[in-house]
Structure formats: C-alpha cells, structure tokens
Protein backbone atom coordinates (compact mmCIF):
# COMPACT_ATOMS: atom_id res chain seq x y z
CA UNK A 1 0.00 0.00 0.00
CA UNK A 2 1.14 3.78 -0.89
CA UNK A 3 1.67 6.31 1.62
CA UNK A 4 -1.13 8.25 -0.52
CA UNK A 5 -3.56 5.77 0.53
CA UNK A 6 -2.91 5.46 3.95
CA UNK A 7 -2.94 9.27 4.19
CA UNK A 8 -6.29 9.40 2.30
CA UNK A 9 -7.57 6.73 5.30
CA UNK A 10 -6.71 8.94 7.96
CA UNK A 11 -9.04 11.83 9.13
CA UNK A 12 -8.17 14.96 7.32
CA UNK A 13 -7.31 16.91 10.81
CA UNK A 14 -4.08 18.10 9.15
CA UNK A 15 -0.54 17.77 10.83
CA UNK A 16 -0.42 19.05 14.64
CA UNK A 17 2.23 21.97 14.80
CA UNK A 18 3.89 24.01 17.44
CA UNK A 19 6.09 26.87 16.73
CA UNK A 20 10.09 26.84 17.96
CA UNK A 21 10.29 28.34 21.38
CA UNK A 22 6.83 26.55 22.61
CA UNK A 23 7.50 25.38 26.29
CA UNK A 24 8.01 21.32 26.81
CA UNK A 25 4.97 21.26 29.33
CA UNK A 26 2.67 23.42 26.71
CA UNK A 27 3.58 20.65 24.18
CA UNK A 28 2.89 17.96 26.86
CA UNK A 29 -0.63 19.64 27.47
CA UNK A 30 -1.16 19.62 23.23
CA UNK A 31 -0.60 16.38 23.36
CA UNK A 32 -2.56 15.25 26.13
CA UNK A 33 -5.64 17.07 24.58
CA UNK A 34 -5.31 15.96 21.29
CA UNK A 35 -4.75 12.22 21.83
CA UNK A 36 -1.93 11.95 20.05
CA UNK A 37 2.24 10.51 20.37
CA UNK A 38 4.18 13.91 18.38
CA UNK A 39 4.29 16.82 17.30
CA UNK A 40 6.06 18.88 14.55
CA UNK A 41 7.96 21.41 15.60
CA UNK A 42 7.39 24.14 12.30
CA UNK A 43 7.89 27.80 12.07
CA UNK A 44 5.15 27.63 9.11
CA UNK A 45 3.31 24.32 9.42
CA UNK A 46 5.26 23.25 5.96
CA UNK A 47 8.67 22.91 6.84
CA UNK A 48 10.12 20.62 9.53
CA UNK A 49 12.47 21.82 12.32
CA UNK A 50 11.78 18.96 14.54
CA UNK A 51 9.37 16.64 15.95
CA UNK A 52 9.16 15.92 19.82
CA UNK A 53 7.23 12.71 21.35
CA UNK A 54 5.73 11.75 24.64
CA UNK A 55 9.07 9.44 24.36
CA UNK A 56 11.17 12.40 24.38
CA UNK A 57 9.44 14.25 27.31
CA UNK A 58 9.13 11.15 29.33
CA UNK A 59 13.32 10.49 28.86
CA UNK A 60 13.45 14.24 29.79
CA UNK A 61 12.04 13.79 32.77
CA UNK A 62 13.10 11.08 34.25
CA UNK A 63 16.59 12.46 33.66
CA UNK A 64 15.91 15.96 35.04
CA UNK A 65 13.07 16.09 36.68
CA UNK A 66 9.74 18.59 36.63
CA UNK A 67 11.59 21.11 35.94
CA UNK A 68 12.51 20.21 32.28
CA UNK A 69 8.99 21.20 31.63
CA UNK A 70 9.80 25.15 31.60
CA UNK A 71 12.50 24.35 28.72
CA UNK A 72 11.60 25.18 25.08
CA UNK A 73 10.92 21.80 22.76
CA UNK A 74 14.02 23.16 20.42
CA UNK A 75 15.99 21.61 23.46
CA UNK A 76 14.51 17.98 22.98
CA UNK A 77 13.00 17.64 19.70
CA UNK A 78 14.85 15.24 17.25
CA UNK A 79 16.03 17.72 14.84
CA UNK A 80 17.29 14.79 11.94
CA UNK A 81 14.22 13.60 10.72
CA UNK A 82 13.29 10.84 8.26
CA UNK A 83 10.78 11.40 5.89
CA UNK A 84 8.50 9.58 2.64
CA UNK A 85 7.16 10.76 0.23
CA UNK A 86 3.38 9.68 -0.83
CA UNK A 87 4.91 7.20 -3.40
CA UNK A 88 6.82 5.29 -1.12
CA UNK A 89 5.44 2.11 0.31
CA UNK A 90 3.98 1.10 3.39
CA UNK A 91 6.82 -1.78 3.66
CA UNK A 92 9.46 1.33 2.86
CA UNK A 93 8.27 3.27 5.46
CA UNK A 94 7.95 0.45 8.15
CA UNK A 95 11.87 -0.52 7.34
CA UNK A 96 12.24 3.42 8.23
CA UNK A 97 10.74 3.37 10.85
CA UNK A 98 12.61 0.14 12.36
CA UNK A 99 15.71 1.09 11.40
CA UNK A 100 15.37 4.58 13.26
CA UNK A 101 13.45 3.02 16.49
CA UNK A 102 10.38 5.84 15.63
CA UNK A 103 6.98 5.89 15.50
CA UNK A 104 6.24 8.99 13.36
CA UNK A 105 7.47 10.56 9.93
CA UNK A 106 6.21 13.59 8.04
CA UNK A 107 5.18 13.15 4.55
CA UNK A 108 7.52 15.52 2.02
CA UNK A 109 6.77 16.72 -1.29
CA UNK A 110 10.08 18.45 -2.00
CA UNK A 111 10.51 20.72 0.90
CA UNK A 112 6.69 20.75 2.29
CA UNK A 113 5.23 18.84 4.63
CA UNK A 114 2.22 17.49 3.45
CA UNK A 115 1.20 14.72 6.04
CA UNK A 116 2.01 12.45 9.11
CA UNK A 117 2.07 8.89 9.07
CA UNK A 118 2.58 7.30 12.42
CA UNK A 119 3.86 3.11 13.04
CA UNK A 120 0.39 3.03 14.02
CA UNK A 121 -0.70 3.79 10.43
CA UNK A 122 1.22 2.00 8.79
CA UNK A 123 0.46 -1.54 10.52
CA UNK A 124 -3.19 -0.69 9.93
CA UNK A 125 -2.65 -0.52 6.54
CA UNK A 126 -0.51 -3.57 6.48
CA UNK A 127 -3.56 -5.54 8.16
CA UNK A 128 -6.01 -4.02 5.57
CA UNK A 129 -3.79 -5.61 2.84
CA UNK A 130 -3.20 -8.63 4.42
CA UNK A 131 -6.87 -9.15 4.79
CA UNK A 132 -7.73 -8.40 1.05
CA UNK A 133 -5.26 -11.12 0.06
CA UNK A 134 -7.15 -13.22 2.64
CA UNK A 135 -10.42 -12.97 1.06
CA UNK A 136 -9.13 -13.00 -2.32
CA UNK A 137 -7.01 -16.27 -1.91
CA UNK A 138 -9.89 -17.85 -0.13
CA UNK A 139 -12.32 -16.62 -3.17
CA UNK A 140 -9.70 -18.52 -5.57
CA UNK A 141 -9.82 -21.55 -3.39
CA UNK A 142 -13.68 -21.63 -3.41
CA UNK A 143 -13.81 -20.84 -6.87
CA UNK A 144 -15.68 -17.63 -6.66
C-alpha cells in the first residue's frame, strides 16, 4: 500500500504543529488534549524543524526532573528527521521506521510537509492488505 492511501484513510485533521520556542509542558498539554504521540515542531506548518514525542518528554524527565517542563521543545525535539514521500510504500516506510526506532514521519513533497504517518498507520494498513489477500485467496480456493 502507498503512503497516498494510507494518508487518504486517515481523518483529514491536518498535521499538529507548534512553533520553535513553545515550552516542553505546553507541548505535553497539546498532546494530552489531542490524543496523540508527536508533534512537529514548524515555524510555518510546511517545513520541519523537529518533531518531539511523549518518548522524548518522558526520557526528559526522568533524567531531570519537573523542571525540564519550563525548557523550550528546540531543546529535545529530534532535529534529523526521516521522511516519505506519498509514493513510497507502506513496507518502505515500516523498514524506516525500524531502522530509526520511531513511530512517526512527516510526509515531504520536496521541501513541504504534506502529512504524518505514524507506526500506528502504517500496521493498519498492512492488516487491511493482508486481509484483502485473505479474502481473495480464499475466493480462488472456493472458486468464486
């Protein structure tokens, strides 16, 4: 499956942003609210300066304590990201993704972001497939 498709399956809430210089607890509040693992750290909502995780805070804190949460994300955000692009796989992006050891990677088209996959995602759409070649090899069988 394309990243295009799994992108299309996803609810069209756009990519959740926060601008450099946000506070580590704000982000931990956004992302708390919205339900959700990252955030992209963008001075536009296009281009990527970062993305910090609940990963990221919890290391933080465990290593420094509350007080981490007054820092800005710039400090903690993982600043070399790996992206797709919409033609790339779902098997491409999952050996990303395992390789790297994360769970979420922005979408490019040249130097804009244009979507947010997360591991998540990805195995869905994995599943989906699988399932389709299910039914299709048991239709064969049964001569449907």
């Amino acid at each position: 499956m394309l990243v295009q498709q799994i992108l299309k399956s996803k609810s069209d809430d756009g990519v959740v942003t926060i601008p450099h210089g946000t506070t580590v607890g704000d982000a931990a509040r956004l992302l708390a609210s919205r339900r959700i693992g990252a955030v992209v750290i963008s001075s536009d909502g296009k281009a990527v300066g970062g993305i910090l995780s609940e990963r990221d805070i919890v290391r933080e804190l465990a290593a420094k304590g509350p007080a981490c949460m007054t820092r800005k994300v710039d400090s903690l955000m993982t600043s070399h990201i790996i992206s797709c692009t919409r033609g790339e796989t779902s098997e491409q992006v999952l050996a990303k993704m395992t390789k790297g050891r994360f769970r979420h990677m922005p979408v490019m088209e040249g130097a804009e972001m244009v979507g947010l996959i997360s591991i998540g995602d990805v195995v869905k759409a994995q599943l989906a497939k699988l399932s389709m070649e299910k039914e299709a090899l048991e239709s064969m069988i049964k001569g449907f």
